[in-house]
C-alpha atoms as a PDB file:
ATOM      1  CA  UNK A   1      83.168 -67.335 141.062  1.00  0.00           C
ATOM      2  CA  UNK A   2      83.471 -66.232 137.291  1.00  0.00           C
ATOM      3  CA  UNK A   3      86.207 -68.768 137.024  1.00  0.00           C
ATOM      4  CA  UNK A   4      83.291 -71.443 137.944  1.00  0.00           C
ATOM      5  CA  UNK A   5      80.401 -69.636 136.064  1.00  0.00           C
ATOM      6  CA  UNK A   6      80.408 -70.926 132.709  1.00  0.00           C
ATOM      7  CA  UNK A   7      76.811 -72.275 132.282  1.00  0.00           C
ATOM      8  CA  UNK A   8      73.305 -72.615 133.761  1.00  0.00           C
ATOM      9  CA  UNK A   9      73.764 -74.656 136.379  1.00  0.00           C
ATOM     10  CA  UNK A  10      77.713 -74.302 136.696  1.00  0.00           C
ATOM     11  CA  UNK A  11      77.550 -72.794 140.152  1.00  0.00           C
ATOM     12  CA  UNK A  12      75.082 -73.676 143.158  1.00  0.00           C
ATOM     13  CA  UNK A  13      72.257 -71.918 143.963  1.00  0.00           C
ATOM     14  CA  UNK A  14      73.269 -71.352 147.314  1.00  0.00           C
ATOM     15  CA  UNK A  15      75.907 -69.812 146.130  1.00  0.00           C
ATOM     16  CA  UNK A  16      73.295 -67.756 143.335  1.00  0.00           C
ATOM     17  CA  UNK A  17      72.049 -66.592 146.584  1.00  0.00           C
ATOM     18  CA  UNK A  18      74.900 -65.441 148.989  1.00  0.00           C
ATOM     19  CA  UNK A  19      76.282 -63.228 145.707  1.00  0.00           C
ATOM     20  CA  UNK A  20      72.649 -61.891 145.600  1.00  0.00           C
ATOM     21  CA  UNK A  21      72.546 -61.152 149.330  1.00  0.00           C
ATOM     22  CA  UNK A  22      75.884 -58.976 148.838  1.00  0.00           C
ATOM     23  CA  UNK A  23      75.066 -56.946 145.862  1.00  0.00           C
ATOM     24  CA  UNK A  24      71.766 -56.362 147.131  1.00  0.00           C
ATOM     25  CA  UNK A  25      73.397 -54.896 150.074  1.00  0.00           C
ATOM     26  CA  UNK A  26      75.635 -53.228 147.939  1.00  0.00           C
ATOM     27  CA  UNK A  27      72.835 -51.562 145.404  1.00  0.00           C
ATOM     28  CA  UNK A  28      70.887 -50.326 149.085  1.00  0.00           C
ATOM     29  CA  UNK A  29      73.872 -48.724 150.848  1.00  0.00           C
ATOM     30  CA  UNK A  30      75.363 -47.002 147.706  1.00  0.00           C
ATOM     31  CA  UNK A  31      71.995 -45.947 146.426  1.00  0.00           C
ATOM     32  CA  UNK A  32      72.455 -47.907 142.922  1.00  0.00           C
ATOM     33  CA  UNK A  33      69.924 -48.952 140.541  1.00  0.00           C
ATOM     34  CA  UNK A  34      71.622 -52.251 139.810  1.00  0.00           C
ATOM     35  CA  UNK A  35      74.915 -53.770 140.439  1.00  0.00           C
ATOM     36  CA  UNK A  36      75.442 -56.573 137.899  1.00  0.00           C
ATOM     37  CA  UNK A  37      78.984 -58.785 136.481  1.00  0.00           C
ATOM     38  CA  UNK A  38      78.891 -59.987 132.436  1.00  0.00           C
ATOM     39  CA  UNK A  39      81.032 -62.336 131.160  1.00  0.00           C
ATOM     40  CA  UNK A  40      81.563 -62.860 127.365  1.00  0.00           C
ATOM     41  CA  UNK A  41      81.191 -67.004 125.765  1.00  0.00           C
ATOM     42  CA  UNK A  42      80.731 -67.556 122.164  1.00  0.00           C
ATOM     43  CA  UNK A  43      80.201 -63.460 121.448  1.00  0.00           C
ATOM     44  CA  UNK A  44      77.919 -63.363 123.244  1.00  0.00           C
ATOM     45  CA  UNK A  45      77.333 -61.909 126.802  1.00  0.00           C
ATOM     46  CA  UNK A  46      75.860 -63.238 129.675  1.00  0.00           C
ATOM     47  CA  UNK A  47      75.414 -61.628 133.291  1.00  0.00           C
ATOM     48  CA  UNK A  48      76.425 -63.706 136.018  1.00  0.00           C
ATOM     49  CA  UNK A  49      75.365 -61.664 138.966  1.00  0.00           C
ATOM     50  CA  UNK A  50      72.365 -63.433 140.146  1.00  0.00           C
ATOM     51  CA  UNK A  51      68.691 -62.017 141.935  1.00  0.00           C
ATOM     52  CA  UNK A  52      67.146 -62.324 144.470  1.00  0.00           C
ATOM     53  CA  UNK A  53      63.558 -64.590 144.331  1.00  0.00           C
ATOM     54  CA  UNK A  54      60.668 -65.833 146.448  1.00  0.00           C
ATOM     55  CA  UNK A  55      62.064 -69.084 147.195  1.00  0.00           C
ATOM     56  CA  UNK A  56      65.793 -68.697 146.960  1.00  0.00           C
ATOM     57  CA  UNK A  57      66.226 -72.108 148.440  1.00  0.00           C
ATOM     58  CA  UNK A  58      65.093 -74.073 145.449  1.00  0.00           C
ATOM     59  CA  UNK A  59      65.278 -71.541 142.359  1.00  0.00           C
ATOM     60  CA  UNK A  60      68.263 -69.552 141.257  1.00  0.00           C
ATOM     61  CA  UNK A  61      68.069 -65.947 140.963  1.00  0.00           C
ATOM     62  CA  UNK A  62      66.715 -64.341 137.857  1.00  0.00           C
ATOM     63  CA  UNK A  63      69.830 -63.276 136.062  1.00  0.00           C
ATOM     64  CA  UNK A  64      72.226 -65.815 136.530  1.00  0.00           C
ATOM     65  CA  UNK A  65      73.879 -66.555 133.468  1.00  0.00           C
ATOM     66  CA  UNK A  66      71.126 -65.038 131.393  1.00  0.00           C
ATOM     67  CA  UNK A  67      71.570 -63.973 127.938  1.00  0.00           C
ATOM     68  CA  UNK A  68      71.992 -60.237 127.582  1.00  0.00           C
ATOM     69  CA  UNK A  69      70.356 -60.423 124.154  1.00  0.00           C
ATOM     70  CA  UNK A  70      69.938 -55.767 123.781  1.00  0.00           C
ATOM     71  CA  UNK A  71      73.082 -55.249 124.898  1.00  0.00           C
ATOM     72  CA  UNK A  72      74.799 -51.922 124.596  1.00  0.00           C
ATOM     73  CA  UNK A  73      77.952 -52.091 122.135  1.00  0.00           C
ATOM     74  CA  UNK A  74      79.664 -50.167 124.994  1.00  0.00           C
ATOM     75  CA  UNK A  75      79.844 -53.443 127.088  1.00  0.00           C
ATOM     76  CA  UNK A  76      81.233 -55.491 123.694  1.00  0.00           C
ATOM     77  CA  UNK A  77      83.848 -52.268 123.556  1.00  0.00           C
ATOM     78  CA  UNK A  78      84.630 -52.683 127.327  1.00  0.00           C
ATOM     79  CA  UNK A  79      86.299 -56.152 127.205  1.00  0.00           C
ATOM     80  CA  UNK A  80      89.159 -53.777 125.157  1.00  0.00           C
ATOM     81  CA  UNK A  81      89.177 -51.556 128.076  1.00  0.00           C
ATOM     82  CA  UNK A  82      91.440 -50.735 130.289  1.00  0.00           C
ATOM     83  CA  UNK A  83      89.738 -47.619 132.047  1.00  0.00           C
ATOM     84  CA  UNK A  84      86.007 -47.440 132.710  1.00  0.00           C
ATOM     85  CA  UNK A  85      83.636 -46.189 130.494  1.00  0.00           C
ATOM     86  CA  UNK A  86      80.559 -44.074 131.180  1.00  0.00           C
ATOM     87  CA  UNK A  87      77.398 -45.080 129.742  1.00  0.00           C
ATOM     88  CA  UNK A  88      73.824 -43.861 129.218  1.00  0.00           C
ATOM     89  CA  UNK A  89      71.999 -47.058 128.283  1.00  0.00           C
ATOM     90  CA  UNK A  90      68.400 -47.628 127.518  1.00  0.00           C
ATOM     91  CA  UNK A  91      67.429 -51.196 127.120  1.00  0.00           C
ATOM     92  CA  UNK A  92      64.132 -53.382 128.144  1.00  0.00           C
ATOM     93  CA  UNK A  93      64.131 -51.812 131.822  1.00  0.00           C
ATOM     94  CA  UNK A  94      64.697 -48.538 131.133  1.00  0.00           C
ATOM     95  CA  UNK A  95      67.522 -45.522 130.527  1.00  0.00           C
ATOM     96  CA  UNK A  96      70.018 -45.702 133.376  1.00  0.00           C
ATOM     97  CA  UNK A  97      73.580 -44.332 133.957  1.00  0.00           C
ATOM     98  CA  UNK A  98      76.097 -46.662 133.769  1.00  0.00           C
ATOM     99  CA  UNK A  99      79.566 -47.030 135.000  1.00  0.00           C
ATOM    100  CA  UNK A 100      81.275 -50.298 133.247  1.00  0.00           C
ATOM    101  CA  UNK A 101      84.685 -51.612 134.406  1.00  0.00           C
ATOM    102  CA  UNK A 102      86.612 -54.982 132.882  1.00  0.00           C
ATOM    103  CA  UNK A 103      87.875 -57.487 136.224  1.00  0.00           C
ATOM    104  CA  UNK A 104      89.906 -59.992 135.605  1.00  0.00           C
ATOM    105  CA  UNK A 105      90.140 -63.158 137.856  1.00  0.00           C
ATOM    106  CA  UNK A 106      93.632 -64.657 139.037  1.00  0.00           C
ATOM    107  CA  UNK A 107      93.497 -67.179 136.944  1.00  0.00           C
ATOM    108  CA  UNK A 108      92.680 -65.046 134.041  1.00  0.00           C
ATOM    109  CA  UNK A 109      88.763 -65.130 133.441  1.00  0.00           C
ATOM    110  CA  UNK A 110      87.769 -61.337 132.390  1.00  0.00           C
ATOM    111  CA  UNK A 111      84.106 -59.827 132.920  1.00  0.00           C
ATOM    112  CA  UNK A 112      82.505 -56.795 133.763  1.00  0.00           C
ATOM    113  CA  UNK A 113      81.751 -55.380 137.124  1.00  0.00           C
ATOM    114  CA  UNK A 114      79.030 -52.741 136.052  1.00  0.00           C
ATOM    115  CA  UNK A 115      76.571 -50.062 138.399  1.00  0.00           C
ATOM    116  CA  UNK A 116      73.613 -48.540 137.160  1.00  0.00           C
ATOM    117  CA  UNK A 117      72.515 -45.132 138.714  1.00  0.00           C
ATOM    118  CA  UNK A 118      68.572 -43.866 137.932  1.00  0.00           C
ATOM    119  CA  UNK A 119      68.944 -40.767 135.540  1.00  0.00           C
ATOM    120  CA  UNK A 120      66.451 -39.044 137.834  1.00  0.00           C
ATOM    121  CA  UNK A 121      69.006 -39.643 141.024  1.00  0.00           C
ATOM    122  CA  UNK A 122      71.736 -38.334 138.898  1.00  0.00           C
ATOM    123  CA  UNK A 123      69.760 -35.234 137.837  1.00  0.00           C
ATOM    124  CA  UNK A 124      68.404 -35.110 141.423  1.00  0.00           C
ATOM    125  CA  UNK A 125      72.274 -35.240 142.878  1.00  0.00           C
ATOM    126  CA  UNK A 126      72.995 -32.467 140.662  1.00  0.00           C
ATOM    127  CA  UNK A 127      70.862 -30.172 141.271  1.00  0.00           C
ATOM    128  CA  UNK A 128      71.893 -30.647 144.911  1.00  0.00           C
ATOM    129  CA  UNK A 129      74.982 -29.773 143.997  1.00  0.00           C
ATOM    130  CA  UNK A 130      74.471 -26.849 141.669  1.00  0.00           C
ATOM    131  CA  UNK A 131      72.155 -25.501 144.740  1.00  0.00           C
ATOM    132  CA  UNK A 132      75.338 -26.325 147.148  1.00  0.00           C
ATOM    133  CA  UNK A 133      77.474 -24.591 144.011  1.00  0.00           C
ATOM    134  CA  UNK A 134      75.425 -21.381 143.854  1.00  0.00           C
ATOM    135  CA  UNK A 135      74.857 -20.992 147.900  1.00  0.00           C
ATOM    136  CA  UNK A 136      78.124 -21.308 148.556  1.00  0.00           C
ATOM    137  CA  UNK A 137      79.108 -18.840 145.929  1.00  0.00           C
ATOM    138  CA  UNK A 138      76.807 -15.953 147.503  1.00  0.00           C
ATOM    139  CA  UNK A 139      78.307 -16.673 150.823  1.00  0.00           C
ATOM    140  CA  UNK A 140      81.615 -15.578 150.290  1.00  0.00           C
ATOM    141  CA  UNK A 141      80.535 -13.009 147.635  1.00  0.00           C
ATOM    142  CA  UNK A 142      78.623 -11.514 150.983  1.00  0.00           C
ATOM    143  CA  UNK A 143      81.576 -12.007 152.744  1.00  0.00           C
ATOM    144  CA  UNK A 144      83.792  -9.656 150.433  1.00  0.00           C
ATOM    145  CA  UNK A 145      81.522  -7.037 150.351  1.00  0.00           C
ATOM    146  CA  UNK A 146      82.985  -5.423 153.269  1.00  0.00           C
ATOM    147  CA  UNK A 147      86.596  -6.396 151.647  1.00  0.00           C
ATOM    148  CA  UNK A 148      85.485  -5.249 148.811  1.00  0.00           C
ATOM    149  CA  UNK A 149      84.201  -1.809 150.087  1.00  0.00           C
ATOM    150  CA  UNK A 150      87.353  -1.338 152.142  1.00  0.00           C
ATOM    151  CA  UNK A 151      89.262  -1.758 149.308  1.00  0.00           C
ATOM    152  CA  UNK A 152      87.402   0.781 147.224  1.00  0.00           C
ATOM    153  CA  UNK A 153      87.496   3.338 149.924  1.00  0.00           C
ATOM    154  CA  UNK A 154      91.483   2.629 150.381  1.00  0.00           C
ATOM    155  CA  UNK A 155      91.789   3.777 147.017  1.00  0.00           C
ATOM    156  CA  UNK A 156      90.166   6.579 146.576  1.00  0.00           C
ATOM    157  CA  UNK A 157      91.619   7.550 149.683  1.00  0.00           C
ATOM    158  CA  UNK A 158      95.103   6.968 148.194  1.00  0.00           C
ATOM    159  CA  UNK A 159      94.098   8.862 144.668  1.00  0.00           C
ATOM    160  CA  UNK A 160      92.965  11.993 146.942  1.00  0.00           C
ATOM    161  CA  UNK A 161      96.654  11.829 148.571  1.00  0.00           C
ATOM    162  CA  UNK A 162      98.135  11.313 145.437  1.00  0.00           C
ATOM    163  CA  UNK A 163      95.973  14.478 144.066  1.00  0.00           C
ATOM    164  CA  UNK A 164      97.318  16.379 147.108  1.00  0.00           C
ATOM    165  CA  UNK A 165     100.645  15.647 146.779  1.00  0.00           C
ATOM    166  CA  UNK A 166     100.594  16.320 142.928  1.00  0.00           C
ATOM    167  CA  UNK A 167      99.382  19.676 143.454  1.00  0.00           C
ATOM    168  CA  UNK A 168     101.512  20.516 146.314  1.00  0.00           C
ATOM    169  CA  UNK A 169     105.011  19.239 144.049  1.00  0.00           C
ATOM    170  CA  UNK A 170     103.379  21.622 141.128  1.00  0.00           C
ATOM    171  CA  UNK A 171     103.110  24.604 143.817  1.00  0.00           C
ATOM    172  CA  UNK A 172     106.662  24.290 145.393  1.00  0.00           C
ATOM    173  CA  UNK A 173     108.181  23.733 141.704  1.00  0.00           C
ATOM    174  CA  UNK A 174     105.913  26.465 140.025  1.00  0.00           C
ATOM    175  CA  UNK A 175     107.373  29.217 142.607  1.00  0.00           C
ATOM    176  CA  UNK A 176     110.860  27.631 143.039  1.00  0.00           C
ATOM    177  CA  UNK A 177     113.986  30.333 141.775  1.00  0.00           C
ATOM    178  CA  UNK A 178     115.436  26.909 141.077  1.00  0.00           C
ATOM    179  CA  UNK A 179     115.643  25.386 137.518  1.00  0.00           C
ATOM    180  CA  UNK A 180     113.671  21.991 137.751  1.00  0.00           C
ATOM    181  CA  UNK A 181     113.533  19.941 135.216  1.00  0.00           C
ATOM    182  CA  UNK A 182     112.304  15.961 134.912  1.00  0.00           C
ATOM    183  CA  UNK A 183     114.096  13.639 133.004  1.00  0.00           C
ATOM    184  CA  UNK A 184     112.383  10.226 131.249  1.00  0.00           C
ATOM    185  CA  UNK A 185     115.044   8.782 129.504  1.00  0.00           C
ATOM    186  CA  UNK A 186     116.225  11.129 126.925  1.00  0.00           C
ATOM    187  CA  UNK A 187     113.381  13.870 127.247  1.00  0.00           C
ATOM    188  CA  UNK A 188     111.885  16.029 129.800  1.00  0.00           C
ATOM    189  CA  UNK A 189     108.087  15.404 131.018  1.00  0.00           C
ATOM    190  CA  UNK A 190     108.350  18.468 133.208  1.00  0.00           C
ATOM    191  CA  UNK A 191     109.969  21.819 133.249  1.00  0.00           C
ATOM    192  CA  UNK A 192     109.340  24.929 135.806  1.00  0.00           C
ATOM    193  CA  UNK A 193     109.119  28.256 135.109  1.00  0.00           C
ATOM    194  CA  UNK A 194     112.838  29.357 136.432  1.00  0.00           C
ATOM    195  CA  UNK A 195     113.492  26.560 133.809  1.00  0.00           C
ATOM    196  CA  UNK A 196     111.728  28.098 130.974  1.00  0.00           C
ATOM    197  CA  UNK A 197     113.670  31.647 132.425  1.00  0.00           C
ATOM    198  CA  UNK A 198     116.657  29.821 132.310  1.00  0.00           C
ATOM    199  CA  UNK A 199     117.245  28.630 128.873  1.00  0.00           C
ATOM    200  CA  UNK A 200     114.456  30.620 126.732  1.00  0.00           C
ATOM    201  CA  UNK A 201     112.788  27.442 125.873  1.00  0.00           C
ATOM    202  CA  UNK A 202     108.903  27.035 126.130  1.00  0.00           C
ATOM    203  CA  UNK A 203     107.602  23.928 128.099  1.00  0.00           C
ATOM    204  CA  UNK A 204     106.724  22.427 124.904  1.00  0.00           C
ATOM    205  CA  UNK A 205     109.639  22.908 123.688  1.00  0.00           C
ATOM    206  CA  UNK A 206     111.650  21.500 126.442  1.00  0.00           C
ATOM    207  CA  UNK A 207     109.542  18.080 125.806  1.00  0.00           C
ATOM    208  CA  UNK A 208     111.428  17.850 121.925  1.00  0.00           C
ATOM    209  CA  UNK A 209     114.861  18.602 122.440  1.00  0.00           C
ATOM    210  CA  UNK A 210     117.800  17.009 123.826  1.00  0.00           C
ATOM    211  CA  UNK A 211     117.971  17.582 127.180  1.00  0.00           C
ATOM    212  CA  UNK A 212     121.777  17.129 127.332  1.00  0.00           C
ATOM    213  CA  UNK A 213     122.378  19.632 124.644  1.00  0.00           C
ATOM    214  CA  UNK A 214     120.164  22.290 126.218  1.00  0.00           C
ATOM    215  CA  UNK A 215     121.808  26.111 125.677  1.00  0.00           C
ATOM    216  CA  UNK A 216     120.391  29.085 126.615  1.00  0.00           C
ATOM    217  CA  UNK A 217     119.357  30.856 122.640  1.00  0.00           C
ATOM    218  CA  UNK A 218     121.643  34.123 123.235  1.00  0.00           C
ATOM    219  CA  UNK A 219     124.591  31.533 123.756  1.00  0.00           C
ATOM    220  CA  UNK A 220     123.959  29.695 121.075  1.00  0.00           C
ATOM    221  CA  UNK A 221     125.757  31.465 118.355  1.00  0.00           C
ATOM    222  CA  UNK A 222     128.771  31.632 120.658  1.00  0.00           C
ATOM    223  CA  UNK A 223     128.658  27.862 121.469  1.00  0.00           C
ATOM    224  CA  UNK A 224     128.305  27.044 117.783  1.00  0.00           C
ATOM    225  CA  UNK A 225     131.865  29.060 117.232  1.00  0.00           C
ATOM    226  CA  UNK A 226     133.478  27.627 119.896  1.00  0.00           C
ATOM    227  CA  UNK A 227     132.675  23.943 118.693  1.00  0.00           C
ATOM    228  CA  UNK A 228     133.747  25.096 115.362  1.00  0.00           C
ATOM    229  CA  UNK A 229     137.288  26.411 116.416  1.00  0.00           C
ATOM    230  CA  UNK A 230     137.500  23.521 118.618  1.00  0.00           C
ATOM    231  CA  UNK A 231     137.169  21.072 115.505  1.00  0.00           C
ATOM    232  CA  UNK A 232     139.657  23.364 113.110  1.00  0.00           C
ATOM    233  CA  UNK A 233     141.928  22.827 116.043  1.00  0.00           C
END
């Protein structure tokens, strides 16, 4: 068909009229505006998609092969094209949405298969959506409330456990004849009191020093001589 439609009266109106009956059914069913084809000649675009009239028998349709004399630079830009490109256009009937994509015939002819969606049906679809978008979103926000609140009360279930346990380690350590000591890497983050009896260091002081050098004060001197006779050795 855009092989054949080169002028006016290139292609029958018959023929003007089965292309209408299909894009009309097309524009109905998908909820377009308008469903149109251009073709470029001379730099200059004409569409080729042809509408309906009263007496279809004897007139051809509208726009076949008119002269789109306000068109949008977009469509000029979409002969360049190879993906479609999205369009607000406002021309002599109106501001519409438009999708524009280039064809090309086998034999090589290119044009432009082009839809036109109403703003207002755009807007209209979404706010459907958004509506959709937002219900949707307090529905399973109600549904993890109860997750949620299980959750919650898991936790402070386990931090009460973990409270009890604490105390109870601090009890049995506290009162232990044992020396207990806790090692992170190289220092101690807890000492008990047999500790403290043990070596004559505070529990502060047991979180500065070395814990592998650790020597009771009243041995100290001693240690120190025996190192030193050790070395003259």
């Amino acid at each position: 068909f855009h092989d054949r439609a080169v002028g006016p009266e290139a292609v029958s109106i018959r023929e003007d009229k089965l292309i209408a009956d299909k894009l009309t059914r097309l524009v109905k069913e998908a909820g377009f505006k308008y469903a149109y084809t251009i073709i470029k000649k001379s730099d200059k675009l004409f569409f080729v998609a042809c509408d309906l009239i009263a007496d279809p028998g004897n007139k051809r349709g509208t726009f076949y092969y008119y002269e789109y004399e306000d068109a949008d630079e977009s469509f000029f830009n979409a002969f360049n094209e190879e993906t479609p490109i999205y369009k607000t256009v406002t021309d002599q009937w109106g501001t519409v949405r438009t999708v524009i994509v280039r064809e090309r015939t086998p034999n090589g002819t290119e044009y432009l298969a082009c839809v036109d969606y109403d703003i207002t049906y755009l807007e209209g679809l979404l706010r459907k959506n958004l509506f959709k978008s937002i219900t949707t979103v307090l529905f399973f926000l109600l549904l993890a409330v109860p997750i949620i609140k299980v959750y919650i009360n898991s936790h402070k279930k386990y931090l009460e456990n973990l409270r009890d346990s604490e105390t109870k380690f601090r009890t049995l350590a506290e009162t232990s004849p044992i020396a207990i000591g806790i090692l992170r890497q190289d220092h101690y983050i807890y000492v008990n009191s047999s500790w403290v009896n043990l070596t004559g260091y505070s529990k502060e002081e047991a979180k500065k020093i070395n814990p592998f050098v650790v020597v009771h004060p009243e041995m100290r001197e001693q240690v120190v001589k025996n190192a030193e006779n050790r070395l003259n050795y």
